[in-house]
Protein backbone atom coordinates (compact mmCIF):
# COMPACT_ATOMS: atom_id res chain seq x y z
CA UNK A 1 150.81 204.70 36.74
CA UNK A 2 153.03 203.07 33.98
CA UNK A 3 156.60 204.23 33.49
CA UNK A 4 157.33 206.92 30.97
CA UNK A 5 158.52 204.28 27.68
CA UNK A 6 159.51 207.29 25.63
CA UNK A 7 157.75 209.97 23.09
CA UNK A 8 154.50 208.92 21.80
CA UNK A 9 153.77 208.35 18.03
CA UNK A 10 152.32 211.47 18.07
CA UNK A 11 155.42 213.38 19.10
CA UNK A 12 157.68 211.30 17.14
CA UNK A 13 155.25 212.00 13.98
CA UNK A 14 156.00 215.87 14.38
CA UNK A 15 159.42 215.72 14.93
CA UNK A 16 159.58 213.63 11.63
CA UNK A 17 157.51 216.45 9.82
CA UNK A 18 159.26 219.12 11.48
CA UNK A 19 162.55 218.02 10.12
CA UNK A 20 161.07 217.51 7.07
CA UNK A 21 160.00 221.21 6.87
CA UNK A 22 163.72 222.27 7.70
CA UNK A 23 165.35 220.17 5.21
CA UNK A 24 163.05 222.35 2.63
CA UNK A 25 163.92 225.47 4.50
CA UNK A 26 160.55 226.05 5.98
CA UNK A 27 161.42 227.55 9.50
CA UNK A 28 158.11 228.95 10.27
CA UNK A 29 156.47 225.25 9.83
CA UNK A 30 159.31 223.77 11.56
CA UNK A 31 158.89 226.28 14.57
CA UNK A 32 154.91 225.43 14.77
CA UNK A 33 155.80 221.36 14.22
CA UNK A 34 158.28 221.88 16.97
CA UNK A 35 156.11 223.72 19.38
CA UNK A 36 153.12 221.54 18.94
CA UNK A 37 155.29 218.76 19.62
CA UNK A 38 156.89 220.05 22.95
CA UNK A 39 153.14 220.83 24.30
CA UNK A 40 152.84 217.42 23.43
CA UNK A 41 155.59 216.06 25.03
CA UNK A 42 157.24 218.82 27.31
CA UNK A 43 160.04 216.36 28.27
CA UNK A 44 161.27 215.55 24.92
CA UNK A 45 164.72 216.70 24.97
CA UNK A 46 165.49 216.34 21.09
CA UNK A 47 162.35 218.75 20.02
CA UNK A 48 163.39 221.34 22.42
CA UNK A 49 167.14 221.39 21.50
CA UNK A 50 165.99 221.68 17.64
CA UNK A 51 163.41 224.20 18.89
CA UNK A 52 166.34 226.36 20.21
CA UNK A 53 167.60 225.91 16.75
CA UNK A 54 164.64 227.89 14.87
CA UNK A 55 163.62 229.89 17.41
CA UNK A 56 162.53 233.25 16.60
CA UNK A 57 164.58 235.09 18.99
CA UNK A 58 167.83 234.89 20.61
CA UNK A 59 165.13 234.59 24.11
CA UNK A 60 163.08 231.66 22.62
CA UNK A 61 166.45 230.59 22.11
CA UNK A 62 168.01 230.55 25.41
CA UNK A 63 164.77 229.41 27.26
CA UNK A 64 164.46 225.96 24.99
CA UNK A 65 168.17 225.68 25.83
CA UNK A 66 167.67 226.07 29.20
CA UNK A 67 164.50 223.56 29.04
CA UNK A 68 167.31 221.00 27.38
CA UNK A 69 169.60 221.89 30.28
CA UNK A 70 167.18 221.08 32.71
CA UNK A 71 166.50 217.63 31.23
CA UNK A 72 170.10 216.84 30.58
CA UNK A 73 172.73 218.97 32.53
CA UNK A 74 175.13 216.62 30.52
CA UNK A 75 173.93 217.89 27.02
CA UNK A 76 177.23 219.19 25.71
CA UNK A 77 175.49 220.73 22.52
CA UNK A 78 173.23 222.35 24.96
CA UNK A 79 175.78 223.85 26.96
CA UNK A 80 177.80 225.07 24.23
CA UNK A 81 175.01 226.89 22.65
CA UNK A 82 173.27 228.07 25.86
CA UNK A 83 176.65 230.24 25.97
CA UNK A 84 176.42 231.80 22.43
CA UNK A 85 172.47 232.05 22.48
CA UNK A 86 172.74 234.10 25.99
CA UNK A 87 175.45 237.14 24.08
CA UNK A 88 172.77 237.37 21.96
CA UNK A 89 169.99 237.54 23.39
CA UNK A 90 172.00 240.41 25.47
CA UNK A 91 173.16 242.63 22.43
CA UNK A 92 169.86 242.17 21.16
CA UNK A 93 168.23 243.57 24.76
């Protein structure tokens, strides 16, 4: 077993295409790039966070927040928007 060296080209490749997409204001294509990219690479703290960022719903929202979170209790984006994201999602419920 060889030690995890970071995301693969593959992962990296979507990331660069899902940004990409969101610089030309394509959030549905960012949201598939993103997701395709996480069941790629489930441990790739970046695409989650930017996930959280296009997510459909305040929910989607607060769960890829929580999967940052979970990777990096230190994220201080993270935890800043994990706070905002879960009013939300409540007024929305």
């Amino acid at each position: 077993m060889s030690a995890r060296t970071g995301p693969s080209t593959a992962t990296l490749g979507l990331i660069r295409e899902a940004m990409a997409a969101a610089r030309a204001n394509d959030k549905p294509r960012t949201r598939k790039l993103l997701l395709d990219a996480v069941r790629l690479d489930p441990g790739n703290e970046t695409a989650w966070q930017w996930l959280a960022g296009v997510a459909e719903t305040p929910l989607e929202a607060t769960a890829a927040l929580d999967r940052v979170l979970a990777l990096n209790p230190n994220n201080e984006k993270a935890k800043a928007a994990v706070r905002t994201t879960r009013l939300q999602a409540g007024v929305a419920a």
